[in-house]
Protein backbone atom coordinates (compact mmCIF):
# COMPACT_ATOMS: atom_id res chain seq x y z
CA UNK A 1 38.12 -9.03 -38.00
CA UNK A 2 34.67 -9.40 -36.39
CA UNK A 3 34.37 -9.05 -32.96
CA UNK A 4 33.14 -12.27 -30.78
CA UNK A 5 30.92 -11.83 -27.90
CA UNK A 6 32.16 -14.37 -24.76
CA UNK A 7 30.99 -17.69 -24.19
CA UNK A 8 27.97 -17.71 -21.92
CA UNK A 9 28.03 -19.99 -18.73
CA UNK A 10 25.46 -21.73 -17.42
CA UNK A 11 24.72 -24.54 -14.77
CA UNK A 12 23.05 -27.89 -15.33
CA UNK A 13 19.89 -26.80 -13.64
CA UNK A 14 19.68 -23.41 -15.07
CA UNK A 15 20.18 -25.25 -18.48
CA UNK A 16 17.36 -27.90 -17.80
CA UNK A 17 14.62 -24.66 -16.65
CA UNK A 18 15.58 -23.55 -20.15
CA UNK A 19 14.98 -26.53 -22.07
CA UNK A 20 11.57 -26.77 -19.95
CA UNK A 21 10.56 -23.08 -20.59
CA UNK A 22 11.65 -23.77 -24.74
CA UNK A 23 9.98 -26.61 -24.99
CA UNK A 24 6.14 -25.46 -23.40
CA UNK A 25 3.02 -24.71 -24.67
CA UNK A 26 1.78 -22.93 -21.64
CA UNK A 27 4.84 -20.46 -21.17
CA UNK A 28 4.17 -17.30 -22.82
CA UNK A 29 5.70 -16.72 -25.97
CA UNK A 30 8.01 -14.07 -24.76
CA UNK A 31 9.54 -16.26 -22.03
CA UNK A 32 9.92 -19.29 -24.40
CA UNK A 33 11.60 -17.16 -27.19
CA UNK A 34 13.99 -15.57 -24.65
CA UNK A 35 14.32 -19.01 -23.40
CA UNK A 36 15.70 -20.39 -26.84
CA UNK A 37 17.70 -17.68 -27.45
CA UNK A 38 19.86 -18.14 -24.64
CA UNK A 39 19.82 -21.85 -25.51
CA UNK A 40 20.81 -20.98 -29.35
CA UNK A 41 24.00 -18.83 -27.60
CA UNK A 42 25.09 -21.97 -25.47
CA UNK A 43 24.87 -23.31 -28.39
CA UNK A 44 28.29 -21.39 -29.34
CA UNK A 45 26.09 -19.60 -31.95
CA UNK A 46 27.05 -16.59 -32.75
CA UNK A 47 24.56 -13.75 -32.06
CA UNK A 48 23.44 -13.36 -36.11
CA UNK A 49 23.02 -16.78 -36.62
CA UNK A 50 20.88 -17.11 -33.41
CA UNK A 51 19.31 -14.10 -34.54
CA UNK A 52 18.34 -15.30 -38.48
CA UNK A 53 17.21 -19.04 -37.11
CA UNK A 54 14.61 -17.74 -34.90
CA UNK A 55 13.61 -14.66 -36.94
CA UNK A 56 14.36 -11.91 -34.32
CA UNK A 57 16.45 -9.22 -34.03
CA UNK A 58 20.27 -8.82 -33.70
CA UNK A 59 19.36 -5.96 -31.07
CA UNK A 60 16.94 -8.62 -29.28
CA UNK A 61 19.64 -11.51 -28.44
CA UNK A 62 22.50 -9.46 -27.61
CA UNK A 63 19.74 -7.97 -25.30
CA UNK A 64 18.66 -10.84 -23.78
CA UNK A 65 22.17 -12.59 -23.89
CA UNK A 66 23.73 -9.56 -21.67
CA UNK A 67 21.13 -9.91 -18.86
CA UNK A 68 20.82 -13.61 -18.96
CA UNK A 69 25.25 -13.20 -18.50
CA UNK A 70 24.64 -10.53 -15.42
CA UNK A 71 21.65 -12.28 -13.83
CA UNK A 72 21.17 -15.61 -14.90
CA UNK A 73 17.38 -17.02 -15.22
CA UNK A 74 16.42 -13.51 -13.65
CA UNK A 75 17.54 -11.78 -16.23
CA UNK A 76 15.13 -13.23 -18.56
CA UNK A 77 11.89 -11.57 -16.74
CA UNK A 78 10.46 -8.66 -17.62
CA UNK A 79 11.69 -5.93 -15.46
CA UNK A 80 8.76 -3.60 -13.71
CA UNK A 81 7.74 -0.67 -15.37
CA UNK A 82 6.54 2.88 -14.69
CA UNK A 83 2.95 2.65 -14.50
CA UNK A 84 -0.16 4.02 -12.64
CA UNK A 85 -0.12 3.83 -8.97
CA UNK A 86 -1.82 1.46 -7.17
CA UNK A 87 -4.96 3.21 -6.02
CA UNK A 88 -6.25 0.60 -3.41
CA UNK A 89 -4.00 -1.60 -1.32
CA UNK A 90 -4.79 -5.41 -0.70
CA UNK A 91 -6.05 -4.97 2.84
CA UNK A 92 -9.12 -2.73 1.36
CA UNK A 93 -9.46 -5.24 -1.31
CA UNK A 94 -10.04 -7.86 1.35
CA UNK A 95 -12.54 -5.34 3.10
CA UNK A 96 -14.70 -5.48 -0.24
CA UNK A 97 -14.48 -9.15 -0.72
CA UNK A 98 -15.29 -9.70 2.92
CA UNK A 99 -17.61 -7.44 3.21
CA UNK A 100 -19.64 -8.99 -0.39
CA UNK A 101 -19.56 -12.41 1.46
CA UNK A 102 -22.21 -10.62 3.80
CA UNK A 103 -25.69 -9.78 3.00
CA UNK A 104 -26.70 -6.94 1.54
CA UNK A 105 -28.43 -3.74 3.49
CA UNK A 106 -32.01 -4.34 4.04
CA UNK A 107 -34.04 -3.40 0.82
CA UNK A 108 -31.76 -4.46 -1.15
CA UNK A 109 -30.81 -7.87 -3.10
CA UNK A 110 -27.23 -6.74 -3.56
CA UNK A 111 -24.50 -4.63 -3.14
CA UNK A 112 -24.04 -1.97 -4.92
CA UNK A 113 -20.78 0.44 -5.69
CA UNK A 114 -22.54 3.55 -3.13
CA UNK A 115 -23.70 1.02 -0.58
CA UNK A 116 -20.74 -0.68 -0.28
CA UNK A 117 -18.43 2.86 -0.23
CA UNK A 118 -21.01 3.77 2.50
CA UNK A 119 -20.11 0.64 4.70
CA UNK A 120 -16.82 1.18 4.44
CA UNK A 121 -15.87 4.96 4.53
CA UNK A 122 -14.64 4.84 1.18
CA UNK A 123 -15.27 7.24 -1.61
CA UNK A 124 -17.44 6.48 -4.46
CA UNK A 125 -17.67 8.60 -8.12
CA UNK A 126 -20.26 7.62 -9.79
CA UNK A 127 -18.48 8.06 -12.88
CA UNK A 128 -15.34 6.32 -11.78
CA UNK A 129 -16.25 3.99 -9.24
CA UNK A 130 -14.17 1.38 -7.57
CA UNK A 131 -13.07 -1.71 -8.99
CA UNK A 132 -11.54 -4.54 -6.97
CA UNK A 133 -10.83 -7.88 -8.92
CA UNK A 134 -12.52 -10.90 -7.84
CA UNK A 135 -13.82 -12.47 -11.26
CA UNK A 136 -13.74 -8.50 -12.43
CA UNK A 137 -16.51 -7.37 -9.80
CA UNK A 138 -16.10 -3.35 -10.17
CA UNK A 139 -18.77 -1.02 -9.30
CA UNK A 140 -21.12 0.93 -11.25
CA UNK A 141 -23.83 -0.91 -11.44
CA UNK A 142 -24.49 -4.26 -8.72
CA UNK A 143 -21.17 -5.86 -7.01
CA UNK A 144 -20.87 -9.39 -6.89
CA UNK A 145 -24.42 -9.99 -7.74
């Protein structure tokens, strides 16, 4: 006798995000699959079935229909990973950025990684650099020119 997994609840809103998230073409494709999944197992579907019709895993929905049963819509996001530390915060971020809205030492038509570590106390490796995001402005060569 197979085993049944239980009925998944879900409110009317939670249902409607859902059908929104299924049913876009700017979602990513991650969030809309997980997204029909869980629809599939309101469905009453059971896990196999939800698993052949939309060609993933068994694995994958019982997965995704445990944390969307402990956590609702949060379930559904990735959780955070392990990864590199940050290496610079957002207030020094906002130090660079400020400081390439000013103009550049005199002799010069635009900042550069060393001239801009120099402003602002910061270590520079030529080899490494600094990178701070702002339309991918990282140092090496000019910043923000």
């Amino acid at each position: 006798m197979p085993r049944h997994a239980p009925e998944l609840e879900c409110s009317i809103e939670d249902r409607a995000s859902l059908v929104a998230v299924a049913q876009s073409r700017t979602v990513e494709a991650r969030a809309v699959e997980r997204a029909r999944i869980i629809l599939a197992c309101l469905e009453g579907k059971e896990i196999q079935q939800v698993a052949r019709e939309l060609r993933v895993s068994v694995p994958s929905v019982s997965k995704w229909r445990q944390r969307f049963a402990l956590w609702g819509l949060r379930g559904l996001r990735d959780q955070s990973r392990p990864g590199k530390p940050v290496r610079y915060d957002t207030a020094f971020r906002n130090r660079v950025l400020a400081l390439l809205e000013e103009t550049p030492p005199p002799g010069m038509s635009h900042w550069d990684g060393p001239a801009v570590a120099e402003k602002l106390n910061a270590a520079f490796m030529p080899s490494g650099g600094f990178c701070v995001a702002r339309e991918s402005i990282c140092s090496g060569g000019a910043v923000g020119a």
